[in-house]
PDB file of N, CA and C in Angstrom:
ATOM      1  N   UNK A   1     -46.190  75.983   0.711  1.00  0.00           N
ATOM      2  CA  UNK A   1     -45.732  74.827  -0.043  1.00  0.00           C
ATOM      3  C   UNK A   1     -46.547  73.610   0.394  1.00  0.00           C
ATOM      4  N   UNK A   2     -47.165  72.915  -0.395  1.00  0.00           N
ATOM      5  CA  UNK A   2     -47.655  71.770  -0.427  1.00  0.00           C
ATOM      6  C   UNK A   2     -46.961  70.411   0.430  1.00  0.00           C
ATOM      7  N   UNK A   3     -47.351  69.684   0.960  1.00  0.00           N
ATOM      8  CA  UNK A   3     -46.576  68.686   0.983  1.00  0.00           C
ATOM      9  C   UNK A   3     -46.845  67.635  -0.047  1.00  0.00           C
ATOM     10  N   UNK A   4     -45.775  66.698  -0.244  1.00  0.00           N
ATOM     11  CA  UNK A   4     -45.463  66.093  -0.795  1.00  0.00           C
ATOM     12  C   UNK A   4     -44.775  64.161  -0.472  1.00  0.00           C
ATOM     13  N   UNK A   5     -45.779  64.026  -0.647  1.00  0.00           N
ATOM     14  CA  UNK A   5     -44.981  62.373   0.014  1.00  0.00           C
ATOM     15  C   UNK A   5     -44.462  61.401  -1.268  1.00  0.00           C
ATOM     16  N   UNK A   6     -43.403  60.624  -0.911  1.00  0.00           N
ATOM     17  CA  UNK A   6     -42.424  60.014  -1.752  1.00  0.00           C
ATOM     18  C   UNK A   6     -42.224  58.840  -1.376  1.00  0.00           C
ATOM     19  N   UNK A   7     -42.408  57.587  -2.402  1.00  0.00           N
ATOM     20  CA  UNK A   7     -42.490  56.561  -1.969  1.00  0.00           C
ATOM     21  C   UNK A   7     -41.039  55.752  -2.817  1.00  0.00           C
ATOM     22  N   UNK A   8     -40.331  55.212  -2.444  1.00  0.00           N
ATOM     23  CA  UNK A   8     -39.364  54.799  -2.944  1.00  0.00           C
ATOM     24  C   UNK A   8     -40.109  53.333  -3.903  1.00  0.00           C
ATOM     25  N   UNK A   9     -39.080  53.221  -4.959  1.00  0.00           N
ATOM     26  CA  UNK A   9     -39.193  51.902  -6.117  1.00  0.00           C
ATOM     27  C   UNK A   9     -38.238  51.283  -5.701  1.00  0.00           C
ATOM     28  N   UNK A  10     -38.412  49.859  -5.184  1.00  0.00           N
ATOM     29  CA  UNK A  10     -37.538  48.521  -5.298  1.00  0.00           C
ATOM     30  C   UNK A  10     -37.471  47.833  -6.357  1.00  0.00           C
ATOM     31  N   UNK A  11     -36.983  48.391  -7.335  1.00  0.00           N
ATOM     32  CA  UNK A  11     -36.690  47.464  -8.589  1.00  0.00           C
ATOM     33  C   UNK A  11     -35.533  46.895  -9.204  1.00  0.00           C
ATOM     34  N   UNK A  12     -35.097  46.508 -10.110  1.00  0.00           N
ATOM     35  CA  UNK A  12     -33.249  45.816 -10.234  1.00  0.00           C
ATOM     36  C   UNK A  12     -33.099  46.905 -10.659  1.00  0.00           C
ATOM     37  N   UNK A  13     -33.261  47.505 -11.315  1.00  0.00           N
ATOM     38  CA  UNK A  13     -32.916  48.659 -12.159  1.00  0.00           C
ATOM     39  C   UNK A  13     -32.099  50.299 -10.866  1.00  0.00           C
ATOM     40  N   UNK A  14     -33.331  50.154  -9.962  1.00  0.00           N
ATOM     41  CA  UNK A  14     -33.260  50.929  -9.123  1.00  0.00           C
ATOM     42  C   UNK A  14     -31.998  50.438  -8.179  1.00  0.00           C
ATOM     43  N   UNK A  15     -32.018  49.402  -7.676  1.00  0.00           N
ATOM     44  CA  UNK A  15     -31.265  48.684  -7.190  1.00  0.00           C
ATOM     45  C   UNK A  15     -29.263  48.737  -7.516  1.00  0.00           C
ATOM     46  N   UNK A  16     -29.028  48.542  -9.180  1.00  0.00           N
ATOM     47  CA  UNK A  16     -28.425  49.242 -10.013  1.00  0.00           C
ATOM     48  C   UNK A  16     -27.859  50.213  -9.895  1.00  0.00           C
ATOM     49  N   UNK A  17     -29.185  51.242  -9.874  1.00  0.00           N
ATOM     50  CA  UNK A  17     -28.513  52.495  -9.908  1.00  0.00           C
ATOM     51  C   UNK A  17     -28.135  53.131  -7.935  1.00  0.00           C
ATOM     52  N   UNK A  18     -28.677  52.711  -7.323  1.00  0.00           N
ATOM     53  CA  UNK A  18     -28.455  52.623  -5.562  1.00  0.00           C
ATOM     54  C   UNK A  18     -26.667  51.934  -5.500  1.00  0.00           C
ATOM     55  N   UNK A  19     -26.611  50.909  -5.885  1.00  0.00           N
ATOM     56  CA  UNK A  19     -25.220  50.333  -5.420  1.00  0.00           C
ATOM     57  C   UNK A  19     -24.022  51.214  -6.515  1.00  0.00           C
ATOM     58  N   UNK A  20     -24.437  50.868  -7.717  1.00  0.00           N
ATOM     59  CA  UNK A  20     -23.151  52.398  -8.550  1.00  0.00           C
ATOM     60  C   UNK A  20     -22.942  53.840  -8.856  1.00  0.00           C
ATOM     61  N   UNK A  21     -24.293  54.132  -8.690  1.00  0.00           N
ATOM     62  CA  UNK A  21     -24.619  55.869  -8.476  1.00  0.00           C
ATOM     63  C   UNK A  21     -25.279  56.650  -7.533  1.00  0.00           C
ATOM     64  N   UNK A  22     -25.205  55.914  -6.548  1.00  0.00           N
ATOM     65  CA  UNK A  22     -25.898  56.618  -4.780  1.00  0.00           C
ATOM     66  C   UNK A  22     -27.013  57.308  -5.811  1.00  0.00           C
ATOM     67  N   UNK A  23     -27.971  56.698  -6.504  1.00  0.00           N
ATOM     68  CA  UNK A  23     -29.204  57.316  -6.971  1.00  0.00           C
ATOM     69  C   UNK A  23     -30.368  56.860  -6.839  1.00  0.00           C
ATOM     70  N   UNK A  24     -32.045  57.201  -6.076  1.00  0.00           N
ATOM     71  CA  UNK A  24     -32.639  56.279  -5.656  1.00  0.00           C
ATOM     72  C   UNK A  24     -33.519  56.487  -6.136  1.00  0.00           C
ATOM     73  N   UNK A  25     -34.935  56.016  -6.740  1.00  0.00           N
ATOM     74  CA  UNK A  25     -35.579  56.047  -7.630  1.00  0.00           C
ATOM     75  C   UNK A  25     -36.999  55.901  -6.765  1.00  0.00           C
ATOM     76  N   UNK A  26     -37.855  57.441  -6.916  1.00  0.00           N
ATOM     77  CA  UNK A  26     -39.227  57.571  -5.931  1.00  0.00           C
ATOM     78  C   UNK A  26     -40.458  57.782  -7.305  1.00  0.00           C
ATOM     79  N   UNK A  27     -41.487  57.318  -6.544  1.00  0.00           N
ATOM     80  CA  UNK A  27     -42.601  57.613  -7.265  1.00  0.00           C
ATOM     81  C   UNK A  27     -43.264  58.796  -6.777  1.00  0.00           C
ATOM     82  N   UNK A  28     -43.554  59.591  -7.572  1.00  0.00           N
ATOM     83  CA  UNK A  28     -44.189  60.720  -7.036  1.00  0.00           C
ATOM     84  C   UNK A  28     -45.668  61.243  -7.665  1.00  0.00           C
ATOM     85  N   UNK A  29     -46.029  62.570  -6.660  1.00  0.00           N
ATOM     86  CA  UNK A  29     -47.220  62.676  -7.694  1.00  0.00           C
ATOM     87  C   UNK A  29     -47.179  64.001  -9.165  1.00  0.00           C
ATOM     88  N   UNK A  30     -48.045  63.345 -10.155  1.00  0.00           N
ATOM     89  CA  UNK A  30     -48.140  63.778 -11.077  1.00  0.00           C
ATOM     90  C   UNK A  30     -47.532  65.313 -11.032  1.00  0.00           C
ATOM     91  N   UNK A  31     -48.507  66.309 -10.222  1.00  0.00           N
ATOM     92  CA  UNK A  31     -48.380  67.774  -9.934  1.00  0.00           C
ATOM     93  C   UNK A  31     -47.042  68.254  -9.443  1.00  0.00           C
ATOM     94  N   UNK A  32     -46.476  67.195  -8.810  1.00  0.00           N
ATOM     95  CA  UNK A  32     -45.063  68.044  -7.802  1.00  0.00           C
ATOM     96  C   UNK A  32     -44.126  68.078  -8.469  1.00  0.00           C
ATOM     97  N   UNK A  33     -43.645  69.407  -8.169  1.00  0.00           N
ATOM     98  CA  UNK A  33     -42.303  69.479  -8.957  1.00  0.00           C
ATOM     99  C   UNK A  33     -41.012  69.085  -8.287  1.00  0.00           C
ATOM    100  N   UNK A  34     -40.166  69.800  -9.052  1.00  0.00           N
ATOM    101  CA  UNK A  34     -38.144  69.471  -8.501  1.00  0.00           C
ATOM    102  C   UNK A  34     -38.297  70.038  -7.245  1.00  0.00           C
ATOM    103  N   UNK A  35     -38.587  70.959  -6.957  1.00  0.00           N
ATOM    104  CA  UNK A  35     -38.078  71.550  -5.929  1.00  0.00           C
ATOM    105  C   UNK A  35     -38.945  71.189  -4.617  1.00  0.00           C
ATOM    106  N   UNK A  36     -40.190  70.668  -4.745  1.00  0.00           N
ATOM    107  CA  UNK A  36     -41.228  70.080  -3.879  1.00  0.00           C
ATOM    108  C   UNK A  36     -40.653  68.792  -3.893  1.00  0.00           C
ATOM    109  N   UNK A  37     -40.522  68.045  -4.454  1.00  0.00           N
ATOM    110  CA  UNK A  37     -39.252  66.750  -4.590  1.00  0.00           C
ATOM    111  C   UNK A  37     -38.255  66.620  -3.708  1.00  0.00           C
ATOM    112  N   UNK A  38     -37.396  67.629  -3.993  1.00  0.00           N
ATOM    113  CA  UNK A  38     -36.482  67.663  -3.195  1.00  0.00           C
ATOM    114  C   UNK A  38     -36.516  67.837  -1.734  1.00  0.00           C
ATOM    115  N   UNK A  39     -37.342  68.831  -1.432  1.00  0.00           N
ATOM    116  CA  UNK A  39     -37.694  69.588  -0.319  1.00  0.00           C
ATOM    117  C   UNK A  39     -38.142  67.945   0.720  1.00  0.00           C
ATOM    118  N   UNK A  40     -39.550  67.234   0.032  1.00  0.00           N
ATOM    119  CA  UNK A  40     -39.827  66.022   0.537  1.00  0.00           C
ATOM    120  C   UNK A  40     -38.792  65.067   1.073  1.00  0.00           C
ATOM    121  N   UNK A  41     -38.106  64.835  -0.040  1.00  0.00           N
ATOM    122  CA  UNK A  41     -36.855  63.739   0.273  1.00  0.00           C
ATOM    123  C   UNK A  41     -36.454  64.060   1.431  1.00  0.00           C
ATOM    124  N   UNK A  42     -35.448  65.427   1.492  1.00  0.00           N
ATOM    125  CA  UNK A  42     -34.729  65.465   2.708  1.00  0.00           C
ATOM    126  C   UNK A  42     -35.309  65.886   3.941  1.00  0.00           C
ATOM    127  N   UNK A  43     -36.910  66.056   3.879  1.00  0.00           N
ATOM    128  CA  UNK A  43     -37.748  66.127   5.000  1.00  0.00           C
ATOM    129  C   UNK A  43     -38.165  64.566   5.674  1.00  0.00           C
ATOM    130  N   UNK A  44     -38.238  63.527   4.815  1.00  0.00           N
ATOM    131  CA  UNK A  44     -38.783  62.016   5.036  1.00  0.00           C
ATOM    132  C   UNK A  44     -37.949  61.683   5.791  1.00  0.00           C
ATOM    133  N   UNK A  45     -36.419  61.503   4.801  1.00  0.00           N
ATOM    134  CA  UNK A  45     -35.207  61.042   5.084  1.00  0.00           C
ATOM    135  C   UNK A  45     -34.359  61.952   5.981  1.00  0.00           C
ATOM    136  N   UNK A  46     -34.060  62.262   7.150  1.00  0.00           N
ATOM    137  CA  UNK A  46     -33.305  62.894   7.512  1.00  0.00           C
ATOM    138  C   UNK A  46     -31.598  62.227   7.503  1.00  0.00           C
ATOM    139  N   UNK A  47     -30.984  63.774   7.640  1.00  0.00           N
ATOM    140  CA  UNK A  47     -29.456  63.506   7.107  1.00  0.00           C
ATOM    141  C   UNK A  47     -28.920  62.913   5.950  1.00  0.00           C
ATOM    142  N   UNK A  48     -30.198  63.020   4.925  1.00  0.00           N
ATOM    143  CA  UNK A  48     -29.750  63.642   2.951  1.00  0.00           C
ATOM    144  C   UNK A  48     -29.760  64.818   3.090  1.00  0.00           C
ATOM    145  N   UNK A  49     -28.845  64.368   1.786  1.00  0.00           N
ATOM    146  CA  UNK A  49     -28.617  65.617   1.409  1.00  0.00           C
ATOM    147  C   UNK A  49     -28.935  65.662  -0.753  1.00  0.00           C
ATOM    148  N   UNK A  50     -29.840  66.396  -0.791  1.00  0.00           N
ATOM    149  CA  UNK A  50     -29.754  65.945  -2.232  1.00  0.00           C
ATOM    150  C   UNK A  50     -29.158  66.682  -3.602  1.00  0.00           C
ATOM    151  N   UNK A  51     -28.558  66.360  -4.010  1.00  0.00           N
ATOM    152  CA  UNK A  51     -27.263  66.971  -5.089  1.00  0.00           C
ATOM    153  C   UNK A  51     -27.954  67.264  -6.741  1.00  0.00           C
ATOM    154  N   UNK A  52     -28.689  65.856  -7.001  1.00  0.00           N
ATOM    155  CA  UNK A  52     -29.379  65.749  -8.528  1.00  0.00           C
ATOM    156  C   UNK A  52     -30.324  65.420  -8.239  1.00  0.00           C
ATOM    157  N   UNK A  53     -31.506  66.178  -9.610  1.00  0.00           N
ATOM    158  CA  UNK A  53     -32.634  65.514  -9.707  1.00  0.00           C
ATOM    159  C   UNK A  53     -33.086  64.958 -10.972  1.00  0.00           C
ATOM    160  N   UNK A  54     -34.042  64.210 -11.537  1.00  0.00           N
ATOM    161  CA  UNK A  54     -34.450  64.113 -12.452  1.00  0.00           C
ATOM    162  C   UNK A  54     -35.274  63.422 -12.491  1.00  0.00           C
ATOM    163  N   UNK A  55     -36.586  64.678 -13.502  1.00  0.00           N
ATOM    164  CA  UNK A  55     -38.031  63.958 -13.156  1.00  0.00           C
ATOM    165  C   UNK A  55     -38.670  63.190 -14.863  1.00  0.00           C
ATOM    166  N   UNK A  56     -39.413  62.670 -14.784  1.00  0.00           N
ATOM    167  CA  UNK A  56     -39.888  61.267 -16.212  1.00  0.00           C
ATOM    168  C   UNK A  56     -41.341  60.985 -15.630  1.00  0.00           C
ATOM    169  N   UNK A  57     -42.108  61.146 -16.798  1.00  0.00           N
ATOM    170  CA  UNK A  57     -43.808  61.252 -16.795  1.00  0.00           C
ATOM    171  C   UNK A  57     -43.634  59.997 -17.603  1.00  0.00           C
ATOM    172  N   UNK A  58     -44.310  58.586 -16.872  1.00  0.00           N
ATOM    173  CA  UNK A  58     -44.287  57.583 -17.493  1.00  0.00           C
ATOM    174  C   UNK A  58     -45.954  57.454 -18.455  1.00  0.00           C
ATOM    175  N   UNK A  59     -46.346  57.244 -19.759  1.00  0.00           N
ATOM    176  CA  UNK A  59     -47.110  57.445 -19.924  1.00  0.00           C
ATOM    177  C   UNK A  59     -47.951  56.144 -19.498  1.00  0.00           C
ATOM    178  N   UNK A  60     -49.548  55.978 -19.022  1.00  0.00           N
ATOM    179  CA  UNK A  60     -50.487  54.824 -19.113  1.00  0.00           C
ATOM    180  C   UNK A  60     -50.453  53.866 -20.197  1.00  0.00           C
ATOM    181  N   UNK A  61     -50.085  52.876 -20.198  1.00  0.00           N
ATOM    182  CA  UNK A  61     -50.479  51.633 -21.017  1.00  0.00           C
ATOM    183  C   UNK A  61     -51.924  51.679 -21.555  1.00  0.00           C
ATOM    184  N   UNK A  62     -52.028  51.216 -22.643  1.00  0.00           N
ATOM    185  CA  UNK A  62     -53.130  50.920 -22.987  1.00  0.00           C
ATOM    186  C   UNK A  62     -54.001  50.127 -22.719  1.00  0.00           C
ATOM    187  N   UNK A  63     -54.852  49.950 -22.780  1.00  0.00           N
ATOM    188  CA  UNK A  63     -55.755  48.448 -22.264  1.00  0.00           C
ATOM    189  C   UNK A  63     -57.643  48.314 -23.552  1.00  0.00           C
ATOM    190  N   UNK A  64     -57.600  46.964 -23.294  1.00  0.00           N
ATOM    191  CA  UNK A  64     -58.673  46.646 -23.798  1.00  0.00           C
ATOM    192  C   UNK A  64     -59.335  46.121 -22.646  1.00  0.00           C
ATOM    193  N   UNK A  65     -60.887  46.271 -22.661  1.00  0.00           N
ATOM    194  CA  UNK A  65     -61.860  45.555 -21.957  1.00  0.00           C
ATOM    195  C   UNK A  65     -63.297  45.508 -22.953  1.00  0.00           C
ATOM    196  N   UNK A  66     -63.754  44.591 -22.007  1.00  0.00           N
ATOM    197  CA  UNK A  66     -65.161  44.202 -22.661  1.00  0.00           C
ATOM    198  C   UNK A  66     -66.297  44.287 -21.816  1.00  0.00           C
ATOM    199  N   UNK A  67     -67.334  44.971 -22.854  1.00  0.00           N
ATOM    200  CA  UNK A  67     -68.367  44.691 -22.021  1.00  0.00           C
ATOM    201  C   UNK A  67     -69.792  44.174 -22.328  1.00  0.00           C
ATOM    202  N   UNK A  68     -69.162  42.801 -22.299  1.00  0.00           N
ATOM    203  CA  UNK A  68     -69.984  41.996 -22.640  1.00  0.00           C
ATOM    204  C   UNK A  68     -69.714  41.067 -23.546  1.00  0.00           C
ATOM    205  N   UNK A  69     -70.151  39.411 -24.036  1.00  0.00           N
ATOM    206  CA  UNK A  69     -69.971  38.810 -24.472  1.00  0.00           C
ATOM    207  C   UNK A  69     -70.251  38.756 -26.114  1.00  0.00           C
ATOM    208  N   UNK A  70     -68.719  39.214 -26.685  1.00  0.00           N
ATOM    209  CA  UNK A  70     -68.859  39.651 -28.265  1.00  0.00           C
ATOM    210  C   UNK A  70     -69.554  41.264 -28.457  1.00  0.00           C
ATOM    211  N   UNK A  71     -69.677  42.042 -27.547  1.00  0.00           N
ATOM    212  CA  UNK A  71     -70.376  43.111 -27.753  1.00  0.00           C
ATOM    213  C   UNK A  71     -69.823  44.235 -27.291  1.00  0.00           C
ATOM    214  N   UNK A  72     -69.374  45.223 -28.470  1.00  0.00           N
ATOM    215  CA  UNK A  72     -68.700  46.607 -27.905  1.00  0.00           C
ATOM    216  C   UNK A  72     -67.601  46.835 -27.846  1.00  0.00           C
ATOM    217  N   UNK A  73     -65.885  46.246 -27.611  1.00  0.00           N
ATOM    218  CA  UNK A  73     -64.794  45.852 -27.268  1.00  0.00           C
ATOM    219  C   UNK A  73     -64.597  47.443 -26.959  1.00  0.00           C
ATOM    220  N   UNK A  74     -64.185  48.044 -25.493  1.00  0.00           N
ATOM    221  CA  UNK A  74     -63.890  49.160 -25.812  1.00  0.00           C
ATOM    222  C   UNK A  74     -62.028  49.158 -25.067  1.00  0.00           C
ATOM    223  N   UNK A  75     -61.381  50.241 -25.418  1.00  0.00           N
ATOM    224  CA  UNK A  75     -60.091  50.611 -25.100  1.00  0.00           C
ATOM    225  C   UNK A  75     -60.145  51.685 -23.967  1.00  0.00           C
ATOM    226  N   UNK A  76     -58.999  51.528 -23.284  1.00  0.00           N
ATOM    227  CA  UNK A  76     -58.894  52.929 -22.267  1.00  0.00           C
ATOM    228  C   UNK A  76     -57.509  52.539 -22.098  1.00  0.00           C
ATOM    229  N   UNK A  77     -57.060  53.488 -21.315  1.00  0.00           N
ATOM    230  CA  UNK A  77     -55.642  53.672 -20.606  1.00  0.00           C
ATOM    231  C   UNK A  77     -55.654  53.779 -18.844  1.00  0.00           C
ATOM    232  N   UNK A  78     -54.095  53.404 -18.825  1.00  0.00           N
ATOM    233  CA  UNK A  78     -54.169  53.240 -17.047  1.00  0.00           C
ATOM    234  C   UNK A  78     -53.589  55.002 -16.862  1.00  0.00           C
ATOM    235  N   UNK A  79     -53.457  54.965 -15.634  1.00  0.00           N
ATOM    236  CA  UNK A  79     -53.348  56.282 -15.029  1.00  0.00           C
ATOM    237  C   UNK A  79     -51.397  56.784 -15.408  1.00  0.00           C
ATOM    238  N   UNK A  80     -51.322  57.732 -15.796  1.00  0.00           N
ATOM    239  CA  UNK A  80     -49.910  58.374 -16.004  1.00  0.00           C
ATOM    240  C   UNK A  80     -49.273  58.299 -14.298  1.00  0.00           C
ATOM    241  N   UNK A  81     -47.843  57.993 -14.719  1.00  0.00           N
ATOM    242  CA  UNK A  81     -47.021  58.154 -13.357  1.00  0.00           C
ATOM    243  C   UNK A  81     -45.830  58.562 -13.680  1.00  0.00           C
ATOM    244  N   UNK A  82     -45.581  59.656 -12.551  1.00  0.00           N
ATOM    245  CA  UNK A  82     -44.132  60.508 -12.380  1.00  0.00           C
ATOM    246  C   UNK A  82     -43.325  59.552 -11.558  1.00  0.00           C
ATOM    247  N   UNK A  83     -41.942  59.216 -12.103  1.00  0.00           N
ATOM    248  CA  UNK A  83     -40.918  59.263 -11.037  1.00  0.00           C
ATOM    249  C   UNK A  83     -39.900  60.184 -10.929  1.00  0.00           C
ATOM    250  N   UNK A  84     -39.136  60.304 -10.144  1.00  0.00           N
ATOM    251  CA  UNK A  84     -37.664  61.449  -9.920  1.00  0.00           C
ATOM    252  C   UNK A  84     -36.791  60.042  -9.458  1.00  0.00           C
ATOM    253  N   UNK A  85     -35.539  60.438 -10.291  1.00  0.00           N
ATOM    254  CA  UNK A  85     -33.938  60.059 -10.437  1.00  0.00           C
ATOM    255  C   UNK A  85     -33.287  60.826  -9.613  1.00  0.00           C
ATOM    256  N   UNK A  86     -33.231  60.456  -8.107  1.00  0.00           N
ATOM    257  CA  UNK A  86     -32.956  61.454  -6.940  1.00  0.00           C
ATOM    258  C   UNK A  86     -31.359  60.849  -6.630  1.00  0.00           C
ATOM    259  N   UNK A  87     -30.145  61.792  -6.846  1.00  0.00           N
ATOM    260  CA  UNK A  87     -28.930  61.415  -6.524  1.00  0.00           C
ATOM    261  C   UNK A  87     -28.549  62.191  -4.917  1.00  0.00           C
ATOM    262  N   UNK A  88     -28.171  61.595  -4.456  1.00  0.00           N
ATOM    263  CA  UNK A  88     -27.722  62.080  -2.953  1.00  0.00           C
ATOM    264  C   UNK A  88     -26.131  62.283  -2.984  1.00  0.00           C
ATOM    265  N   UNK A  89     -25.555  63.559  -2.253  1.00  0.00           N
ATOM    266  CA  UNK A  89     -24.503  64.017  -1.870  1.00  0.00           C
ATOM    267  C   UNK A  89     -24.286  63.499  -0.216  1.00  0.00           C
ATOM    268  N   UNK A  90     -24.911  63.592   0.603  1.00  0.00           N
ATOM    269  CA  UNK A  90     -24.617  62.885   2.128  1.00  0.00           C
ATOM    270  C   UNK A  90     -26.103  62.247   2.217  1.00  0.00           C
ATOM    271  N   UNK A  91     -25.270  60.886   2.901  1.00  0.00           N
ATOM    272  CA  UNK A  91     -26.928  60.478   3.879  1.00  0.00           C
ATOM    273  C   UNK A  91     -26.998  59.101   2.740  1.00  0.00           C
ATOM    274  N   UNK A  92     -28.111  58.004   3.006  1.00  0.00           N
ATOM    275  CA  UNK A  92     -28.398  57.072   2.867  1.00  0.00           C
ATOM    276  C   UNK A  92     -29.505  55.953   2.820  1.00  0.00           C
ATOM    277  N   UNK A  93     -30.492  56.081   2.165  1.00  0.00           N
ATOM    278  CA  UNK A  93     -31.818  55.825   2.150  1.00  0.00           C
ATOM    279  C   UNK A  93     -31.830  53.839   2.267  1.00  0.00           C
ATOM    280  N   UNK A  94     -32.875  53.461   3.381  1.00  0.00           N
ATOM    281  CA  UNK A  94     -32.944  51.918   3.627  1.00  0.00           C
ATOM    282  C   UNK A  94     -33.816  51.724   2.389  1.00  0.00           C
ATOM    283  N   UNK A  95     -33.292  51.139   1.219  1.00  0.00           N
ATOM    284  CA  UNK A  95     -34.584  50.502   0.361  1.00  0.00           C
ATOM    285  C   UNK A  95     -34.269  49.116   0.504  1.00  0.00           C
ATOM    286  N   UNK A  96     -33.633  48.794   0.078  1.00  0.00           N
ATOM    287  CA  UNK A  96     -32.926  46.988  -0.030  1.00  0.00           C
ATOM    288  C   UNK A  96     -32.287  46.385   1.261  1.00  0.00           C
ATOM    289  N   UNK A  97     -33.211  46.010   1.597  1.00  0.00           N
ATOM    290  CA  UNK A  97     -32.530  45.176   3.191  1.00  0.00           C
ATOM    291  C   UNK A  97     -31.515  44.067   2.934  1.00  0.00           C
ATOM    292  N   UNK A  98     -31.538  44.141   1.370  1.00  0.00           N
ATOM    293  CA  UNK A  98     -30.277  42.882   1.455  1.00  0.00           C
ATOM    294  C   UNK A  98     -28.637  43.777   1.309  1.00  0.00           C
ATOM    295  N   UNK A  99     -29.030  44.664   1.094  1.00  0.00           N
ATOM    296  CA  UNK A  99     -27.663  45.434   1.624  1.00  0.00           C
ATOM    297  C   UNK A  99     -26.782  45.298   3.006  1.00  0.00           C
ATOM    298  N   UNK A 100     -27.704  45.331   4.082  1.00  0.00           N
ATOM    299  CA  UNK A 100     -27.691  45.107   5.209  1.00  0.00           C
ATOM    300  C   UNK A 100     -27.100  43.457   5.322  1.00  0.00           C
ATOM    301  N   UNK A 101     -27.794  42.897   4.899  1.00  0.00           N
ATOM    302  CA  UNK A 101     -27.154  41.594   5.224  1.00  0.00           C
ATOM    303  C   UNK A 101     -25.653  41.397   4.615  1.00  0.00           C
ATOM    304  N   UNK A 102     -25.793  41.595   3.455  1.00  0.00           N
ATOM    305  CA  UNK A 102     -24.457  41.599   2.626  1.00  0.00           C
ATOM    306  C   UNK A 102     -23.551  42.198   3.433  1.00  0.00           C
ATOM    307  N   UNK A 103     -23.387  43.564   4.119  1.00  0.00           N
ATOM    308  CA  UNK A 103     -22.408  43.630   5.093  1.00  0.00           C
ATOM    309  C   UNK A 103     -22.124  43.177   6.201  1.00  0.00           C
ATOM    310  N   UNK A 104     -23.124  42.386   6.357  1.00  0.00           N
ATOM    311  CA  UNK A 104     -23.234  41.839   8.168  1.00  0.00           C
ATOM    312  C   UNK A 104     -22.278  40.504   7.826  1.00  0.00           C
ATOM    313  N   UNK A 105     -22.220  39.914   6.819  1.00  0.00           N
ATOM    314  CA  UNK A 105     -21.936  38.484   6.451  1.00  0.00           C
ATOM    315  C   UNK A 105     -20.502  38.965   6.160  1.00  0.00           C
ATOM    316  N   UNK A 106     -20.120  40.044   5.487  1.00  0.00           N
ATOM    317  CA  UNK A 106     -18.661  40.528   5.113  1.00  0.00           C
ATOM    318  C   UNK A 106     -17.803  40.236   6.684  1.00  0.00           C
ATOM    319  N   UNK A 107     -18.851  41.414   7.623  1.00  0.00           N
ATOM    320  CA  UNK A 107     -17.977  41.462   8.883  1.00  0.00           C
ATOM    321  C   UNK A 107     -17.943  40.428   9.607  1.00  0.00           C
ATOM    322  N   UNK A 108     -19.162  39.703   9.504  1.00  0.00           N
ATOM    323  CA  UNK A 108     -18.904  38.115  10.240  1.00  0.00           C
ATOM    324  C   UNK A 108     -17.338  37.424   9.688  1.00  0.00           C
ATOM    325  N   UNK A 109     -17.591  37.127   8.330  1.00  0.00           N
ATOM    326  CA  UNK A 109     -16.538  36.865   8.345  1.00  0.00           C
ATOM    327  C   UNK A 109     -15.049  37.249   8.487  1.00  0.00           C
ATOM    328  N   UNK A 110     -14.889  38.432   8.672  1.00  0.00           N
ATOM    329  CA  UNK A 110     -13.921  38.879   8.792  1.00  0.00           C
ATOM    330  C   UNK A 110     -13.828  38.733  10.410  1.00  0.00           C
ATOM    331  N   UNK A 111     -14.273  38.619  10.907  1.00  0.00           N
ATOM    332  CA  UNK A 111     -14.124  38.506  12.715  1.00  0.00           C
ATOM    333  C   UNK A 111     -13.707  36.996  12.737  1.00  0.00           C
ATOM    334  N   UNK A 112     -14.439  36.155  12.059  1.00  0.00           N
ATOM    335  CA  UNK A 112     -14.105  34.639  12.380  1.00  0.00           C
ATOM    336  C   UNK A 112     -12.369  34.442  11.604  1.00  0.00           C
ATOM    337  N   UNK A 113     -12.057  35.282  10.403  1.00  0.00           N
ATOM    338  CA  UNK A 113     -10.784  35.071  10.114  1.00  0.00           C
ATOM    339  C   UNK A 113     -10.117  35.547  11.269  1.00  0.00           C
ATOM    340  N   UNK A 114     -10.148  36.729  11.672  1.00  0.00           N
ATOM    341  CA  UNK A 114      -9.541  37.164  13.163  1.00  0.00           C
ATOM    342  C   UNK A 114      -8.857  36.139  14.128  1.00  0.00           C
ATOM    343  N   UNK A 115     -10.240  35.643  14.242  1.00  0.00           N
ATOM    344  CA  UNK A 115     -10.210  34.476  15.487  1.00  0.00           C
ATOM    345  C   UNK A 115      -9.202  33.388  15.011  1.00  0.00           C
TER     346      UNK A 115
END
């Protein structure tokens, strides 16, 4: 088996789906499949556990360039990219460090009501 490295997306969207569906959203490469996916995740991340997958071939945008002034206009495309819709059953991936704070500020305050 190949390895496979997985880079997590910080996006709102991702973000979204992290705080209401424990689901975390990786970029991967083109070739790897579900099960090389999976296998990665809970090798990176230790103590996941992963439950769902789901993989989406984003296609390249189009693009114009030039080459040259008034001469030729030609078109191409950017490079295709895979992500996986990775849902976790145990365990907890650091993407958003403002998570972290958001609870630190909960328990602060709850200690100073204490007091």
């Amino acid at each position: 088996m190949k390895s496979v490295i997985v880079t997590p997306l910080a996006t709102e969207k991702a973000y979204r789906l992290v705080t209401t569906q424990n689901t975390y959203v990786f970029k991967v490469p083109l070739l790897a499949n579900k099960n090389e996916i999976v296998a990665a995740v809970e090798a990176q991340y230790e103590g996941t556990k992963v439950s769902n997958i789901k993989t989406i071939v984003q296609n390249g945008k189009s693009m114009r360039f030039s080459r040259g002034k008034n001469r030729f206009p030609g078109t191409t495309t950017r490079q295709n990219t895979k992500k996986a819709y990775v849902t976790l059953s145990e365990g907890k991936i650091k993407v958003f460090e403002q998570e972290e704070v958001k609870e630190d500020k909960k328990a602060k305050k709850e200690e100073k009501e204490k007091k």
